[in-house]
PDB file of N, CA and C in Angstrom:
ATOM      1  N   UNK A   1      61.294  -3.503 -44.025  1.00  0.00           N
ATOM      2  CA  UNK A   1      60.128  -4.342 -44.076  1.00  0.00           C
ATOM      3  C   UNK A   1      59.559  -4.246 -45.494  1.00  0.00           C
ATOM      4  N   UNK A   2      59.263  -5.214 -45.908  1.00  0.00           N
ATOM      5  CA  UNK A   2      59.078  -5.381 -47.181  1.00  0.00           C
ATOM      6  C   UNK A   2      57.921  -6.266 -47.614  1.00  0.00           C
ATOM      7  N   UNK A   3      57.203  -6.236 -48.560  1.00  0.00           N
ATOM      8  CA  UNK A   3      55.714  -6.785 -48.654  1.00  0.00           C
ATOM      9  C   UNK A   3      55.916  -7.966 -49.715  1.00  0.00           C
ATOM     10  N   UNK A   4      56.172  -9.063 -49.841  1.00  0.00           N
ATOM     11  CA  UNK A   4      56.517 -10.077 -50.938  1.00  0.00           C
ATOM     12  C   UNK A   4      55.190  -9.550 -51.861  1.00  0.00           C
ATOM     13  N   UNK A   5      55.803 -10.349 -53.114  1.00  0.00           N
ATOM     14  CA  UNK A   5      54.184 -10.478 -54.361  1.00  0.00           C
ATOM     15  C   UNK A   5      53.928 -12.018 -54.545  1.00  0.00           C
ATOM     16  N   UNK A   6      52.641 -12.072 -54.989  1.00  0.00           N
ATOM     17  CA  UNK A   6      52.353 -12.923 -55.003  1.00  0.00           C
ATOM     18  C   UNK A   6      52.155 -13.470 -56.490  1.00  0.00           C
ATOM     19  N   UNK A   7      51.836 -14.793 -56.954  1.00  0.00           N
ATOM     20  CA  UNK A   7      51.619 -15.176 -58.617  1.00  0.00           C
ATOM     21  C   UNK A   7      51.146 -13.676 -58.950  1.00  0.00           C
ATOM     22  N   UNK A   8      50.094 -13.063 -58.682  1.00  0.00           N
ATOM     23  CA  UNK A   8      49.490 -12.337 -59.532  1.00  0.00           C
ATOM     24  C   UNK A   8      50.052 -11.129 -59.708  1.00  0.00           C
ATOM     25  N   UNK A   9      51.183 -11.481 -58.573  1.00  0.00           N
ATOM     26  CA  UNK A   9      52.215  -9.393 -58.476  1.00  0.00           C
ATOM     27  C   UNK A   9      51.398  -8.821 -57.610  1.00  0.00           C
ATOM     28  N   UNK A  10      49.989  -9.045 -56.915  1.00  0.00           N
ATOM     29  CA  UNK A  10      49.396  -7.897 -55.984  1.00  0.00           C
ATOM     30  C   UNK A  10      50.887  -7.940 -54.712  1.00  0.00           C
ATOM     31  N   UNK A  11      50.686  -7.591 -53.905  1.00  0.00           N
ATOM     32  CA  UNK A  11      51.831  -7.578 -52.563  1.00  0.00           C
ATOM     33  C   UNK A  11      50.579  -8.585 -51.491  1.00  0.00           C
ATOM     34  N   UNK A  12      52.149  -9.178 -51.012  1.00  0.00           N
ATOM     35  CA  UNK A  12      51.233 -10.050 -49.685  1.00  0.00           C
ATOM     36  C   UNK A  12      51.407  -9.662 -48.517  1.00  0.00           C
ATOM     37  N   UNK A  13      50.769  -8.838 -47.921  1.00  0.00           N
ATOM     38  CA  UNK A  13      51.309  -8.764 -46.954  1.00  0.00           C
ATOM     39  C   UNK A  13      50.648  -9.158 -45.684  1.00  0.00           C
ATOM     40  N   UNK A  14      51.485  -9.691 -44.417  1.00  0.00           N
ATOM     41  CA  UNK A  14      51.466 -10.363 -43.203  1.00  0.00           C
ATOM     42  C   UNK A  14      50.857  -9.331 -42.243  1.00  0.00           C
ATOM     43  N   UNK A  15      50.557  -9.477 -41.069  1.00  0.00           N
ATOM     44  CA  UNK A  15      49.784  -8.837 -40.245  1.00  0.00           C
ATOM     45  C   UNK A  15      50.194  -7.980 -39.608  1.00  0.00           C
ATOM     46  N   UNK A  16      51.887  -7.997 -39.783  1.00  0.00           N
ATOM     47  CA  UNK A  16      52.882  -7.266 -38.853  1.00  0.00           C
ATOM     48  C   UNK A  16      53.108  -5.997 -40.173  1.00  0.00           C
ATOM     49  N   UNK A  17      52.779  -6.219 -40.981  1.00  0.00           N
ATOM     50  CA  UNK A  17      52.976  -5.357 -42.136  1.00  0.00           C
ATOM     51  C   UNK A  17      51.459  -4.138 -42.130  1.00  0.00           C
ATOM     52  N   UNK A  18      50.525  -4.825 -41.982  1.00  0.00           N
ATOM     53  CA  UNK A  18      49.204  -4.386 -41.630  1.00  0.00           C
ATOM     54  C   UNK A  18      49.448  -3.277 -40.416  1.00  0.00           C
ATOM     55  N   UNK A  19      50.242  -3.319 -39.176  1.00  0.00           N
ATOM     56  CA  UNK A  19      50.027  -2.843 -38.419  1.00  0.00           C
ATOM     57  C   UNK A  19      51.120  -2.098 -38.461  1.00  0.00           C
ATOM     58  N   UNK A  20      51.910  -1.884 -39.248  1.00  0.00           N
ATOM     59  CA  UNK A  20      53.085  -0.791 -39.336  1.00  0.00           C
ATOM     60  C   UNK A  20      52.470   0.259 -40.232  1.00  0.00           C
ATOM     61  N   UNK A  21      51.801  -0.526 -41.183  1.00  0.00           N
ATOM     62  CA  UNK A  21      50.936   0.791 -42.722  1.00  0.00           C
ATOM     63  C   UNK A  21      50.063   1.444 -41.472  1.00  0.00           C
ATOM     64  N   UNK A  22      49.224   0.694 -40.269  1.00  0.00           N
ATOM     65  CA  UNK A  22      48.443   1.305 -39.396  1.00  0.00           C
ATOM     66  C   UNK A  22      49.223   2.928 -38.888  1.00  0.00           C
ATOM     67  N   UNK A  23      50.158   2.038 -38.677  1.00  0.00           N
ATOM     68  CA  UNK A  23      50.920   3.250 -37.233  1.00  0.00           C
ATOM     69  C   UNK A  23      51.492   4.784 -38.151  1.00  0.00           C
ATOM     70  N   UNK A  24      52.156   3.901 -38.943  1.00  0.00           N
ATOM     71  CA  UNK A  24      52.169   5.211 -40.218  1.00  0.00           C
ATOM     72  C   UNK A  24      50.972   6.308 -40.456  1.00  0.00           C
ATOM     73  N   UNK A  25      49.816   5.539 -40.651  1.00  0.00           N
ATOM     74  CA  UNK A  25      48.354   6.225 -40.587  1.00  0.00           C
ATOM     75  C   UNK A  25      48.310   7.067 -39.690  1.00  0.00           C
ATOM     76  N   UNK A  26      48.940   6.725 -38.350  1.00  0.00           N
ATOM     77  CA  UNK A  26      48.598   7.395 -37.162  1.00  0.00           C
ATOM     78  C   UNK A  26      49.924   8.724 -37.108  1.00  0.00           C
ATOM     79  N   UNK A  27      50.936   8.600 -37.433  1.00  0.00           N
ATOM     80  CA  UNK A  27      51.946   9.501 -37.691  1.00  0.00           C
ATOM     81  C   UNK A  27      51.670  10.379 -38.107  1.00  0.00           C
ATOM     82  N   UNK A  28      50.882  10.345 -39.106  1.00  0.00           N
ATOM     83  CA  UNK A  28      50.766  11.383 -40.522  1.00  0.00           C
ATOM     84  C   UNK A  28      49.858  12.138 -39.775  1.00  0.00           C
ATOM     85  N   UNK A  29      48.444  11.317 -38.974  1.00  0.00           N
ATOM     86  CA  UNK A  29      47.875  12.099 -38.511  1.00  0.00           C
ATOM     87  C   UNK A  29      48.346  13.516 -37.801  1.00  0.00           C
ATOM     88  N   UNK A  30      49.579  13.088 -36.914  1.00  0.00           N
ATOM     89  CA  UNK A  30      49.947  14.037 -36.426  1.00  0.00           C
ATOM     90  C   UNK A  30      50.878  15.452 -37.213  1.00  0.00           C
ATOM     91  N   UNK A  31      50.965  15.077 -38.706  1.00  0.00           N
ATOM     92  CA  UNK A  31      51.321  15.775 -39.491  1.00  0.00           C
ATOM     93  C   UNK A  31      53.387  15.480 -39.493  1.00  0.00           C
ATOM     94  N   UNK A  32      53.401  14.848 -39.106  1.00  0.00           N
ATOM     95  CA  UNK A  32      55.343  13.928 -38.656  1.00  0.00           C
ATOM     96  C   UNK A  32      55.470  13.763 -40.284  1.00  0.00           C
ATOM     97  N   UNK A  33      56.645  14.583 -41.202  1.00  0.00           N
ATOM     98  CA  UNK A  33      57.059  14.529 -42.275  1.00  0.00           C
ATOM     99  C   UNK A  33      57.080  13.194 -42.471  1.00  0.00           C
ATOM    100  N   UNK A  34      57.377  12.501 -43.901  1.00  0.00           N
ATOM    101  CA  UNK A  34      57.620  11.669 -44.096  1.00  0.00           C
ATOM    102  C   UNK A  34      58.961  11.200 -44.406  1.00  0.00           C
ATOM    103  N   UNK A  35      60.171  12.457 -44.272  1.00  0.00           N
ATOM    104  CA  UNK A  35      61.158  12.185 -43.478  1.00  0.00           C
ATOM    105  C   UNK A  35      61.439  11.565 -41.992  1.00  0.00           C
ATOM    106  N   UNK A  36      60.745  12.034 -41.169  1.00  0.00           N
ATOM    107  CA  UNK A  36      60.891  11.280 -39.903  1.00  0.00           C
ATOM    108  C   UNK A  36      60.049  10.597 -39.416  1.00  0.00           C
ATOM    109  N   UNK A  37      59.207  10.136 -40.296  1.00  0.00           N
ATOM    110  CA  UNK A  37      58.631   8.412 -40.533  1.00  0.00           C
ATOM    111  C   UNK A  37      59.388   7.476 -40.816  1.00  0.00           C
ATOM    112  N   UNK A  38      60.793   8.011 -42.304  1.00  0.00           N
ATOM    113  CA  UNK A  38      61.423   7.025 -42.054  1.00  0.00           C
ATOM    114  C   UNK A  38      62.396   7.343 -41.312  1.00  0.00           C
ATOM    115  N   UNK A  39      62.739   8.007 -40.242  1.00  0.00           N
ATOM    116  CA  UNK A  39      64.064   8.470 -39.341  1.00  0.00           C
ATOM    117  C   UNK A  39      63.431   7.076 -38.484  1.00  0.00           C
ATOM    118  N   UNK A  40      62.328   7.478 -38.480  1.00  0.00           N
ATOM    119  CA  UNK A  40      61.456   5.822 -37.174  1.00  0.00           C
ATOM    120  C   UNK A  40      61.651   4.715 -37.379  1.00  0.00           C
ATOM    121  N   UNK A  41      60.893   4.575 -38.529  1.00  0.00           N
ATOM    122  CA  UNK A  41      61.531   3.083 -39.015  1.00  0.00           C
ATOM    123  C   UNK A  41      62.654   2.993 -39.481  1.00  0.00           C
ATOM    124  N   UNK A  42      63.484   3.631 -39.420  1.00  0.00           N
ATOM    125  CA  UNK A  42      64.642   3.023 -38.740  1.00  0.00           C
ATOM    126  C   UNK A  42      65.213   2.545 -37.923  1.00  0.00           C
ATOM    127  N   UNK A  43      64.593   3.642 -37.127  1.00  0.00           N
ATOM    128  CA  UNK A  43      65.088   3.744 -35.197  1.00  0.00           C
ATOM    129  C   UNK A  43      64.080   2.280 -34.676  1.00  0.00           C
ATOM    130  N   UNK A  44      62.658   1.963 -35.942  1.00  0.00           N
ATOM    131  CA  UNK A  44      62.525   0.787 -35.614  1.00  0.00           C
ATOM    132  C   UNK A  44      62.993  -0.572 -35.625  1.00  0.00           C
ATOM    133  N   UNK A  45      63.569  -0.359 -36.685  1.00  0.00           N
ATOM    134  CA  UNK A  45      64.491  -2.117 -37.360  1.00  0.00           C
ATOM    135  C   UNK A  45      65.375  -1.734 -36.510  1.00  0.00           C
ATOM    136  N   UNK A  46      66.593  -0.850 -35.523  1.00  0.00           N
ATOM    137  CA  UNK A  46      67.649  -0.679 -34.799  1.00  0.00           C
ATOM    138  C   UNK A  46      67.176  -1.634 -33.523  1.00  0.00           C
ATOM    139  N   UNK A  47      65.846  -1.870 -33.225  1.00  0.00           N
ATOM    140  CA  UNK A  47      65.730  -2.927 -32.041  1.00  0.00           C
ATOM    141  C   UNK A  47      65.528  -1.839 -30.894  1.00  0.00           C
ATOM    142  N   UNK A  48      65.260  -2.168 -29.925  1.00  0.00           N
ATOM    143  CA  UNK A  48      65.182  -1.766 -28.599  1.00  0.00           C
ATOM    144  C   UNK A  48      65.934  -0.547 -27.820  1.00  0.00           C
ATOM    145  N   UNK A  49      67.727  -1.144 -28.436  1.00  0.00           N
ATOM    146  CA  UNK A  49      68.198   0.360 -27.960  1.00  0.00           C
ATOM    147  C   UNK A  49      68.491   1.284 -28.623  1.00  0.00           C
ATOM    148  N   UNK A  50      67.339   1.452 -29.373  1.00  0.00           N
ATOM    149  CA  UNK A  50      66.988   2.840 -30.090  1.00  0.00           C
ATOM    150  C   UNK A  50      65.582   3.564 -29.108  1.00  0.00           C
ATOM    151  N   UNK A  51      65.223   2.520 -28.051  1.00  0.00           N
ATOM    152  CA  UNK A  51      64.097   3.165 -27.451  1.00  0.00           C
ATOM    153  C   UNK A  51      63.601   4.125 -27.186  1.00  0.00           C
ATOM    154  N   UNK A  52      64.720   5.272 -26.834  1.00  0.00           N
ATOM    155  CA  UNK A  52      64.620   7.036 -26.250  1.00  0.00           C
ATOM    156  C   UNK A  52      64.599   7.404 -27.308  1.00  0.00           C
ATOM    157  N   UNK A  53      64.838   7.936 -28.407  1.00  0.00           N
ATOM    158  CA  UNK A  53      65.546   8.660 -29.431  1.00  0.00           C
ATOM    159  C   UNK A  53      63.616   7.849 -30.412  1.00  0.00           C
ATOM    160  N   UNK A  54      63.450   6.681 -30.182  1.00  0.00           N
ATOM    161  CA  UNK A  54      62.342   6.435 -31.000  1.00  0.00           C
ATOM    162  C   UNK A  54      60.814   6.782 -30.499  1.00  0.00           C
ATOM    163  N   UNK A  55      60.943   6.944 -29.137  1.00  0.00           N
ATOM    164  CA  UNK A  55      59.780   7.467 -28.561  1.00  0.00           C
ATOM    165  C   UNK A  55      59.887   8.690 -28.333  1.00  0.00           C
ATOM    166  N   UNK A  56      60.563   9.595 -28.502  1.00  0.00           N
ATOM    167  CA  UNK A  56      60.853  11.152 -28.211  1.00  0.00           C
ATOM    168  C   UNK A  56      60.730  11.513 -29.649  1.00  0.00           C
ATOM    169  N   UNK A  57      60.872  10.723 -30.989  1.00  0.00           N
ATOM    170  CA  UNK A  57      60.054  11.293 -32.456  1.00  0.00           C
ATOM    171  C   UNK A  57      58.617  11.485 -32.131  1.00  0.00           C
ATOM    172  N   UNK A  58      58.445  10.638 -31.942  1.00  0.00           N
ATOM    173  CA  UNK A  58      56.888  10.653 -31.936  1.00  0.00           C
ATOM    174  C   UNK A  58      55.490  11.529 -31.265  1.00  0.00           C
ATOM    175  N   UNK A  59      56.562  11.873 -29.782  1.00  0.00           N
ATOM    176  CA  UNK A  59      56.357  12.568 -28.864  1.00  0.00           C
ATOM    177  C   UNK A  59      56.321  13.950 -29.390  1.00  0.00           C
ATOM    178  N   UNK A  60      57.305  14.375 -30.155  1.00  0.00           N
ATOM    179  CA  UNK A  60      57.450  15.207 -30.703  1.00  0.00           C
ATOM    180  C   UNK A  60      55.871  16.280 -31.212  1.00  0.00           C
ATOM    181  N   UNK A  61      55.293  14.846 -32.389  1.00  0.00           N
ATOM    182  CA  UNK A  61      54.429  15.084 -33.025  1.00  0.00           C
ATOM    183  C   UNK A  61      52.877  14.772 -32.656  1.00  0.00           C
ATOM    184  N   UNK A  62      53.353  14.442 -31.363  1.00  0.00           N
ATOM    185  CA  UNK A  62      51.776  13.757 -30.683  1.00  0.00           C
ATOM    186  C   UNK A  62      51.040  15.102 -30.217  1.00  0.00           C
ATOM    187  N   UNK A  63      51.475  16.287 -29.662  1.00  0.00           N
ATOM    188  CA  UNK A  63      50.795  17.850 -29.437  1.00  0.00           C
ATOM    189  C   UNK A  63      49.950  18.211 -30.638  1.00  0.00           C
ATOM    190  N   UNK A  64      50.868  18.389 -31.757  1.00  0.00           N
ATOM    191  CA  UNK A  64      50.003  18.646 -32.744  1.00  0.00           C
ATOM    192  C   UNK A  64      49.024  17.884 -33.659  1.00  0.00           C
ATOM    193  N   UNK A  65      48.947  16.758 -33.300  1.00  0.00           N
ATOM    194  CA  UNK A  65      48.128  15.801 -33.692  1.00  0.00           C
ATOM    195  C   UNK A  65      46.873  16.262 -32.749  1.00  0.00           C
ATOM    196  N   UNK A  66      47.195  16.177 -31.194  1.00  0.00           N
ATOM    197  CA  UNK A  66      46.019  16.376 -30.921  1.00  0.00           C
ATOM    198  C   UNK A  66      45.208  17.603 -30.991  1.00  0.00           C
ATOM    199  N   UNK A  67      46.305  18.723 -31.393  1.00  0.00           N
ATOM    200  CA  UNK A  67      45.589  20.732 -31.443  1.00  0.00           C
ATOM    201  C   UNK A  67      44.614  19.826 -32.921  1.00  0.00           C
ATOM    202  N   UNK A  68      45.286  19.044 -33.895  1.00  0.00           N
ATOM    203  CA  UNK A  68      44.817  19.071 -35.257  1.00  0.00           C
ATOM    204  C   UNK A  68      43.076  17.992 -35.124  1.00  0.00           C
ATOM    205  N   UNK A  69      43.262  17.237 -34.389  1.00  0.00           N
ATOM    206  CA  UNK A  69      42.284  16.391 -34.015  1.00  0.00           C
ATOM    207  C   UNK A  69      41.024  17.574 -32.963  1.00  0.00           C
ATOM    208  N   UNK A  70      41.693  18.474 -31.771  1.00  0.00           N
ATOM    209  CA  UNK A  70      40.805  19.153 -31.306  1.00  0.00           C
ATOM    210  C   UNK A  70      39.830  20.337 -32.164  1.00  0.00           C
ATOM    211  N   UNK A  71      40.558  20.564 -33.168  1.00  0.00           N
ATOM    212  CA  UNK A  71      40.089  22.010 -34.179  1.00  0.00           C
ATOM    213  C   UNK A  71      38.379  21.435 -34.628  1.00  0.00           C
ATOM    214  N   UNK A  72      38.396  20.337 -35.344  1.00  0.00           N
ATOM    215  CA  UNK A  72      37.765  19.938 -36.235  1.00  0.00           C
ATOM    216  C   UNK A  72      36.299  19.509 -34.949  1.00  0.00           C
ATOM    217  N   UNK A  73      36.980  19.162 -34.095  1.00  0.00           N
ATOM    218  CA  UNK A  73      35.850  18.813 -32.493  1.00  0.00           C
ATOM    219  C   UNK A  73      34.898  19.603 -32.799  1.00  0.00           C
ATOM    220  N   UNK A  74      36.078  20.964 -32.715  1.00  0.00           N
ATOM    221  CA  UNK A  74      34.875  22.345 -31.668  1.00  0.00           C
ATOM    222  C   UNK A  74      34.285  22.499 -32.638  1.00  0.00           C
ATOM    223  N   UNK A  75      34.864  22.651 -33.853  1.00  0.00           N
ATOM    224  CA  UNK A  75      33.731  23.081 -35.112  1.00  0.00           C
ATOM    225  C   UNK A  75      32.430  22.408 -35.317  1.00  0.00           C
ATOM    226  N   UNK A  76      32.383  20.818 -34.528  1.00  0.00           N
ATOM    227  CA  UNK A  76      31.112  19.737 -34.758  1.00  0.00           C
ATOM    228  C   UNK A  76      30.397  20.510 -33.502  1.00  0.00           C
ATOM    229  N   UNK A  77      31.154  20.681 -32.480  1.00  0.00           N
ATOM    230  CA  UNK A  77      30.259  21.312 -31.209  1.00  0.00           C
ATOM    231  C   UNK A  77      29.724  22.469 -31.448  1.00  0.00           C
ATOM    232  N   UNK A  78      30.138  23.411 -32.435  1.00  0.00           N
ATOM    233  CA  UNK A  78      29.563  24.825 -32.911  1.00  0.00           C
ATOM    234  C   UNK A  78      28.034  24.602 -33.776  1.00  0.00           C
ATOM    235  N   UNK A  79      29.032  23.314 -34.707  1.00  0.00           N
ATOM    236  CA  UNK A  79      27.784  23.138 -35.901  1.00  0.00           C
ATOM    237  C   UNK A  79      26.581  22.574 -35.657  1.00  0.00           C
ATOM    238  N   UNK A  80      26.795  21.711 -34.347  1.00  0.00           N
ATOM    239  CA  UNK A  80      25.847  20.869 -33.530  1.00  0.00           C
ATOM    240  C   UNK A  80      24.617  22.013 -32.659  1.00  0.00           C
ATOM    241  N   UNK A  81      25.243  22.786 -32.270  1.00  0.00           N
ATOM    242  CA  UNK A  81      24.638  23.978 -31.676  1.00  0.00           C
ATOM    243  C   UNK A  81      23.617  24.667 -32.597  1.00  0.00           C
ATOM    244  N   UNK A  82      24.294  25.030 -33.588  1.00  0.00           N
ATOM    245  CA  UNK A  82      23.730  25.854 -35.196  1.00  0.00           C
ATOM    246  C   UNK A  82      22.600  24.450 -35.827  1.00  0.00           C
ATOM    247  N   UNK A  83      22.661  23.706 -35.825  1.00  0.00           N
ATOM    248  CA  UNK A  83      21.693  22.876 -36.163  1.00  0.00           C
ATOM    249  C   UNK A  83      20.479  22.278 -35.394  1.00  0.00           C
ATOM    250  N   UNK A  84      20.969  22.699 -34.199  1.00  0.00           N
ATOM    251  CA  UNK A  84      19.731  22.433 -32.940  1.00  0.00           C
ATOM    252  C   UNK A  84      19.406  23.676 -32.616  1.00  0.00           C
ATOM    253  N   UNK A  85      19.586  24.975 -33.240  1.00  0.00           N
ATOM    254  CA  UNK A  85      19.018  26.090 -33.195  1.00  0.00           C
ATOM    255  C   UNK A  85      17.884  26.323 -34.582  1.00  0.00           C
ATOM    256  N   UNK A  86      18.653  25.878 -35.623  1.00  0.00           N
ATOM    257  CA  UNK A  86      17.889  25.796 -36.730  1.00  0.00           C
ATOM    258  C   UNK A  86      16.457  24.959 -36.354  1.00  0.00           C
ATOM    259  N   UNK A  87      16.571  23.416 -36.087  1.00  0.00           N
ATOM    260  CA  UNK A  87      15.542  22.300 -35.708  1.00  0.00           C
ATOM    261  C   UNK A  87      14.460  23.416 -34.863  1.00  0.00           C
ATOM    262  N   UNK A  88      15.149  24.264 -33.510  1.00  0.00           N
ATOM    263  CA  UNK A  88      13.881  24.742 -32.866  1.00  0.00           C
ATOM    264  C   UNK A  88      13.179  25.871 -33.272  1.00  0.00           C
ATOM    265  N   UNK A  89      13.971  26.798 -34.236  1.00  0.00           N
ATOM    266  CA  UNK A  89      13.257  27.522 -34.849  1.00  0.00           C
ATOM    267  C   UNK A  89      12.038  27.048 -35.844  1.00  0.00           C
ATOM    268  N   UNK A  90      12.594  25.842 -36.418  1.00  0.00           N
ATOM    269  CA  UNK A  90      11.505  25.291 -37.321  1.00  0.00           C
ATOM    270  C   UNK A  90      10.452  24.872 -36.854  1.00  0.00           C
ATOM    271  N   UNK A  91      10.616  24.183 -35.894  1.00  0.00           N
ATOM    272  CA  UNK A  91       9.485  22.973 -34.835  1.00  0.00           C
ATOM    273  C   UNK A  91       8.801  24.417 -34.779  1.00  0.00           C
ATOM    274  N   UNK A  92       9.333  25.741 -33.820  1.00  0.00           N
ATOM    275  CA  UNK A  92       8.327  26.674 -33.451  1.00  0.00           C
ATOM    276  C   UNK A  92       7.844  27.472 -34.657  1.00  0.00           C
ATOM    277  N   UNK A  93       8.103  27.480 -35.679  1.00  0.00           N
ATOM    278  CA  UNK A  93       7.229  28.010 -36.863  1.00  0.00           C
ATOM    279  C   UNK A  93       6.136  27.180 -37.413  1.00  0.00           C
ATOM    280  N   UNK A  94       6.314  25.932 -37.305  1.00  0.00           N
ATOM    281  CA  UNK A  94       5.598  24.863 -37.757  1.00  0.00           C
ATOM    282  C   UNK A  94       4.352  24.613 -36.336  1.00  0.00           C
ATOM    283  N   UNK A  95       4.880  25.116 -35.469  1.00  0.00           N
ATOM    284  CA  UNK A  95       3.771  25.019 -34.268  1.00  0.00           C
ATOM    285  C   UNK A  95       3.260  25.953 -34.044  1.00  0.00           C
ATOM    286  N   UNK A  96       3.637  27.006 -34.191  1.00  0.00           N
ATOM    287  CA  UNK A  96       3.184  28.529 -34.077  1.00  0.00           C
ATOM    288  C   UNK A  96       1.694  28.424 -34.196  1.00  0.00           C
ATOM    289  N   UNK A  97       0.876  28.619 -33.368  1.00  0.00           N
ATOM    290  CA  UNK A  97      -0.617  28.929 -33.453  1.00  0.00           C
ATOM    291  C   UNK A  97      -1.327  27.696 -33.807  1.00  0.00           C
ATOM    292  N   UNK A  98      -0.932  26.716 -33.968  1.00  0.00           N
ATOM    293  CA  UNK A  98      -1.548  25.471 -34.418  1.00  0.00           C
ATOM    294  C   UNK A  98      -1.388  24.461 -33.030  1.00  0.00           C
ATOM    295  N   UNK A  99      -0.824  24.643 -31.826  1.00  0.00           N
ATOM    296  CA  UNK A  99      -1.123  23.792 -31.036  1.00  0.00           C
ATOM    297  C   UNK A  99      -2.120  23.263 -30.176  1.00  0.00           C
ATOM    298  N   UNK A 100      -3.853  24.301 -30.805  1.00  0.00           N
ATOM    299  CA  UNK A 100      -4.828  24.035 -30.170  1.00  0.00           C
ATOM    300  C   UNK A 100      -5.428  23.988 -31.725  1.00  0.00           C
ATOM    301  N   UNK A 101      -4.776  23.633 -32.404  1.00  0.00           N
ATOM    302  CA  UNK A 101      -5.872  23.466 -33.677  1.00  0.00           C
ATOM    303  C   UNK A 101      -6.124  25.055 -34.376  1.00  0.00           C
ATOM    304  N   UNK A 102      -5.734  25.803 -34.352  1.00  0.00           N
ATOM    305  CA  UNK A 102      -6.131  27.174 -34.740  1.00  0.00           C
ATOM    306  C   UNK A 102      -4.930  27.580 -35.810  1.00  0.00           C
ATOM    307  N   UNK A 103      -5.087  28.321 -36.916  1.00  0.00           N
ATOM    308  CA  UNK A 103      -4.221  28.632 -37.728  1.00  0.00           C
ATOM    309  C   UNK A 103      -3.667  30.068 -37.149  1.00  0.00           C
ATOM    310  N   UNK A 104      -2.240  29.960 -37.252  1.00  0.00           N
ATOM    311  CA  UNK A 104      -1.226  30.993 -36.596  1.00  0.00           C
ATOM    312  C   UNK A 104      -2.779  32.255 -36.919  1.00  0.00           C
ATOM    313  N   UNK A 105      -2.292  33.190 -35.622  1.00  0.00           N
ATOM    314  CA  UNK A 105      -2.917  34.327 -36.184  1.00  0.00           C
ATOM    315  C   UNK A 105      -4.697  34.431 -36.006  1.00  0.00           C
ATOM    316  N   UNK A 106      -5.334  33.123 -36.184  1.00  0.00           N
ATOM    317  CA  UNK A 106      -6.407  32.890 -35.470  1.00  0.00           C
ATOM    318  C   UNK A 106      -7.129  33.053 -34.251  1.00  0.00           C
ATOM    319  N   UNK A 107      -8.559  33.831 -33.998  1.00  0.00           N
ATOM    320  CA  UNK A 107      -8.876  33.662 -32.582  1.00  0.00           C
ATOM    321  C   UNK A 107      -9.589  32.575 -32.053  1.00  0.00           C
ATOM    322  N   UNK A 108      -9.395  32.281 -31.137  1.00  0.00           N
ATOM    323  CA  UNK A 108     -10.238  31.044 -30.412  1.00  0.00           C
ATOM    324  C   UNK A 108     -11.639  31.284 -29.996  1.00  0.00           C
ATOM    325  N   UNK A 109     -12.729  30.514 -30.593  1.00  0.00           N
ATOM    326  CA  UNK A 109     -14.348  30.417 -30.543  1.00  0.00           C
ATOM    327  C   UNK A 109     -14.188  30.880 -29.178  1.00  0.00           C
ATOM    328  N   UNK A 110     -15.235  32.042 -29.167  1.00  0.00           N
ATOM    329  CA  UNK A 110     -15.627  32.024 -27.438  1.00  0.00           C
ATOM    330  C   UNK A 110     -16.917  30.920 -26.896  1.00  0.00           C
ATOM    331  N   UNK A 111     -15.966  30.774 -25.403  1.00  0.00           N
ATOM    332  CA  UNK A 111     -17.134  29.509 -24.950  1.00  0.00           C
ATOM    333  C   UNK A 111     -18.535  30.170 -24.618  1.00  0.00           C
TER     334      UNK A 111
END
């Protein structure tokens, strides 16, 4: 598959070209050398009965795509935690003794 140029030499490329640079995107994600990216596209231009042998690459690399996609999760769910611990410590320093009008540390007028 190949991307023509156009007058200006940029590359033109068609929509079916768009969505192969996509899937590539998605390969890499899973960390799939760029040796057996092109072992694929091969096994892709071979047509159909390359079907087993082209979905069992991929398969291959789809586990560690998702351990590599889950890592980065838990770390937002940790950091998410650590930042809504930070927020309530602040709110309660910033409220500390001031929620009836009185400065932290202050006693309240007797009635």
């Amino acid at each position: 598959m190949r991307a023509d140029r156009d007058a200006g030499s940029w590359r033109d490329c068609d929509e079916t070209i768009l969505v192969w640079i996509a899937c590539l995107d998605r390969l890499k994600i899973t960390g799939m050398p760029i040796r057996e990216m092109l072992r694929h596209a091969r096994l892709r231009a071979e047509g159909d009965h390359a079907g087993t042998e082209q979905r069992a690459l991929p398969e291959r690399y789809c586990g560690r795509g998702r351990a590599h996609l889950a890592d980065p999760r838990a770390s937002l769910v940790v950091l998410d935690a650590k930042i809504g611990s930070y927020a309530a410590t602040e709110q309660g320093t910033q409220n500390h003794g001031h929620a009836n009008g009185n400065p932290a540390g202050a006693r309240r007028p007797r009635a």
